[in-house]
C-alpha atoms as a PDB file:
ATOM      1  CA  UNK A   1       9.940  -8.440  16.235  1.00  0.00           C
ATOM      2  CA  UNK A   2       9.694  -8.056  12.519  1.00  0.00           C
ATOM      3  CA  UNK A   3      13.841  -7.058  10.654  1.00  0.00           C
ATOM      4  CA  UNK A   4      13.529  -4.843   7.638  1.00  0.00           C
ATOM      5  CA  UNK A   5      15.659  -3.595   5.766  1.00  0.00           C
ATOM      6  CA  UNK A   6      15.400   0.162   3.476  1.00  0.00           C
ATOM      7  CA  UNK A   7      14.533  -0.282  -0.021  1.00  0.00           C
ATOM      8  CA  UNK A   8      12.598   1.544  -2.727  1.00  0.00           C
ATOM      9  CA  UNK A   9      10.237   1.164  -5.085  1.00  0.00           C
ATOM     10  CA  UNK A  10      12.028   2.109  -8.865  1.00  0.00           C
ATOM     11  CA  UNK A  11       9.682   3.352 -11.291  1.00  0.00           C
ATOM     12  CA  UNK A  12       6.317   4.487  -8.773  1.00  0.00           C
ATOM     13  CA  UNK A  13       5.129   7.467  -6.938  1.00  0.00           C
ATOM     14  CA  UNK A  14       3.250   7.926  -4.114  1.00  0.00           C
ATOM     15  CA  UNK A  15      -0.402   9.137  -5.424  1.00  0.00           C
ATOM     16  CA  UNK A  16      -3.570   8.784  -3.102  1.00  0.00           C
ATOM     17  CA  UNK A  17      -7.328   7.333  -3.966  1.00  0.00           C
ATOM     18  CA  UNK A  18     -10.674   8.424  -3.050  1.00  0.00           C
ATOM     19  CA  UNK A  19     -12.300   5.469  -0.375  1.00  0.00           C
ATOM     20  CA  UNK A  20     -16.184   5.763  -1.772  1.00  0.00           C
ATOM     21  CA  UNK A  21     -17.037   3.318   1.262  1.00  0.00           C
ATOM     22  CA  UNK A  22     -18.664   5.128   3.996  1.00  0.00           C
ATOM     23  CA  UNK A  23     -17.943   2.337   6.509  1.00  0.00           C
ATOM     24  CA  UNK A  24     -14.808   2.321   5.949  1.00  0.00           C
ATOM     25  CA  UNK A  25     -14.372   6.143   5.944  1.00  0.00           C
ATOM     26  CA  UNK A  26     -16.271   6.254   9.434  1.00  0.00           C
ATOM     27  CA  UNK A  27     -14.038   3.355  10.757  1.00  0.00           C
ATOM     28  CA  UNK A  28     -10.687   4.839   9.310  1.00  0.00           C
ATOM     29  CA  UNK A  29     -11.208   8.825   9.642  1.00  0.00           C
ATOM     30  CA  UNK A  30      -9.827   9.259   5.523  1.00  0.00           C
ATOM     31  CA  UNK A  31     -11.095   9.463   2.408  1.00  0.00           C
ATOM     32  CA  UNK A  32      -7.825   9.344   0.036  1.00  0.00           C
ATOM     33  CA  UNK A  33      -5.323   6.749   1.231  1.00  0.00           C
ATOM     34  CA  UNK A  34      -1.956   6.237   0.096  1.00  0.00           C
ATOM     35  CA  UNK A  35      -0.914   4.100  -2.818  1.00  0.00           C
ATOM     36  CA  UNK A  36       2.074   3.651  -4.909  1.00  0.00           C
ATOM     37  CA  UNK A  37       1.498   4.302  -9.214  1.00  0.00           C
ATOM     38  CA  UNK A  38       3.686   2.815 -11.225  1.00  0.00           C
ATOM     39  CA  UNK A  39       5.450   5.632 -13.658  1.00  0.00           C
ATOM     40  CA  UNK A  40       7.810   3.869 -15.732  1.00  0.00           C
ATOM     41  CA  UNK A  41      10.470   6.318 -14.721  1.00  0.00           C
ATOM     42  CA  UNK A  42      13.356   5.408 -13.502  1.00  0.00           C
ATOM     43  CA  UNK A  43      13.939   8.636 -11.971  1.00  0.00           C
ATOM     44  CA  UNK A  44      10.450   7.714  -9.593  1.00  0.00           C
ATOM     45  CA  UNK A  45      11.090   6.401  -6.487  1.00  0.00           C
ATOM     46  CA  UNK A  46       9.129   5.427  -3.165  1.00  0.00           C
ATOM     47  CA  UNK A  47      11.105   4.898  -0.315  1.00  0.00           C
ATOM     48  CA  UNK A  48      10.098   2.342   2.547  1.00  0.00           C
ATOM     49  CA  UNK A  49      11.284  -0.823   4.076  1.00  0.00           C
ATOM     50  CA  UNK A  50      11.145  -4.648   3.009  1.00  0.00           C
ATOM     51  CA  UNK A  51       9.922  -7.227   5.245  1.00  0.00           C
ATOM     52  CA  UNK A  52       9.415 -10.656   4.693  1.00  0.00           C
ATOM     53  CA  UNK A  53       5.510 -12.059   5.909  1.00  0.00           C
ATOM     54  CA  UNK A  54       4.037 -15.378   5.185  1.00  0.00           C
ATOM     55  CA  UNK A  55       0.760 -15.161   3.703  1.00  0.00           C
ATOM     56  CA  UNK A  56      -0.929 -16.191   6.972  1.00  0.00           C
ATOM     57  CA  UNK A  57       0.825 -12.527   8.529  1.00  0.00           C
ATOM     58  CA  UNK A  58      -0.936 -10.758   5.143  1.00  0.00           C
ATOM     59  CA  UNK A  59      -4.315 -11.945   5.635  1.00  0.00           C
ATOM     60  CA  UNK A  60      -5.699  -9.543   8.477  1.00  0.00           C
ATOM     61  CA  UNK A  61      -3.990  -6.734   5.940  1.00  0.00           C
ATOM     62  CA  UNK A  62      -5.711  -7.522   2.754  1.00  0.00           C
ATOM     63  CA  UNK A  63      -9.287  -8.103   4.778  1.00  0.00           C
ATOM     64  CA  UNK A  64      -8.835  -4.782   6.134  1.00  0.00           C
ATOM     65  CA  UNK A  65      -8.769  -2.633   2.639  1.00  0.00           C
ATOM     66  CA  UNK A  66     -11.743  -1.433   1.183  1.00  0.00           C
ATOM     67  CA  UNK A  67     -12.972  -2.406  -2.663  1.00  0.00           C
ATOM     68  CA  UNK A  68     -11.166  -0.663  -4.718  1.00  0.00           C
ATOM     69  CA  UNK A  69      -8.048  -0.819  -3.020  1.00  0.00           C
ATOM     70  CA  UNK A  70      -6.075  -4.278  -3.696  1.00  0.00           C
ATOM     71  CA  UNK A  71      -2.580  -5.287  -3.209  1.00  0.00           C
ATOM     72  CA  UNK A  72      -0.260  -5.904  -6.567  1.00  0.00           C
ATOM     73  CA  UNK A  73       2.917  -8.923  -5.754  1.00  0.00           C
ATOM     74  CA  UNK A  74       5.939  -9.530  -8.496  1.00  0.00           C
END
């Protein structure tokens, strides 16, 4: 079992995009999923947890998003 810990994102918002993929649509039931947009502000915050995955743990994650939709690391 995976051990987080809370922690939030400083300066981002939750905000949604439009999937234009209709595979993907049909295979996960939405057309706007979640994303985080960076603001600037420090008075924006997204709240969530931290957990710490080797790249090998990411993989099946990153496959799984549709064009359009890409991860951003420090």
């Amino acid at each position: 079992m995976w051990q987080g810990y809370p922690d939030a994102l400083v300066g981002f918002e939750l905000s949604g995009v439009k999937i234009e993929d209709p595979a993907f649509v049909g295979m996960s039931g939405q057309r706007e999923h979640a994303i985080v947009m960076f603001t600037g502000n420090d008075q924006s915050r997204v709240s969530g947890m931290v957990f710490e995955v080797t790249d090998t743990e990411l993989a099946p994650a990153d496959a799984y998003e549709p064009a359009g939709y890409g991860r951003a690391s420090e």
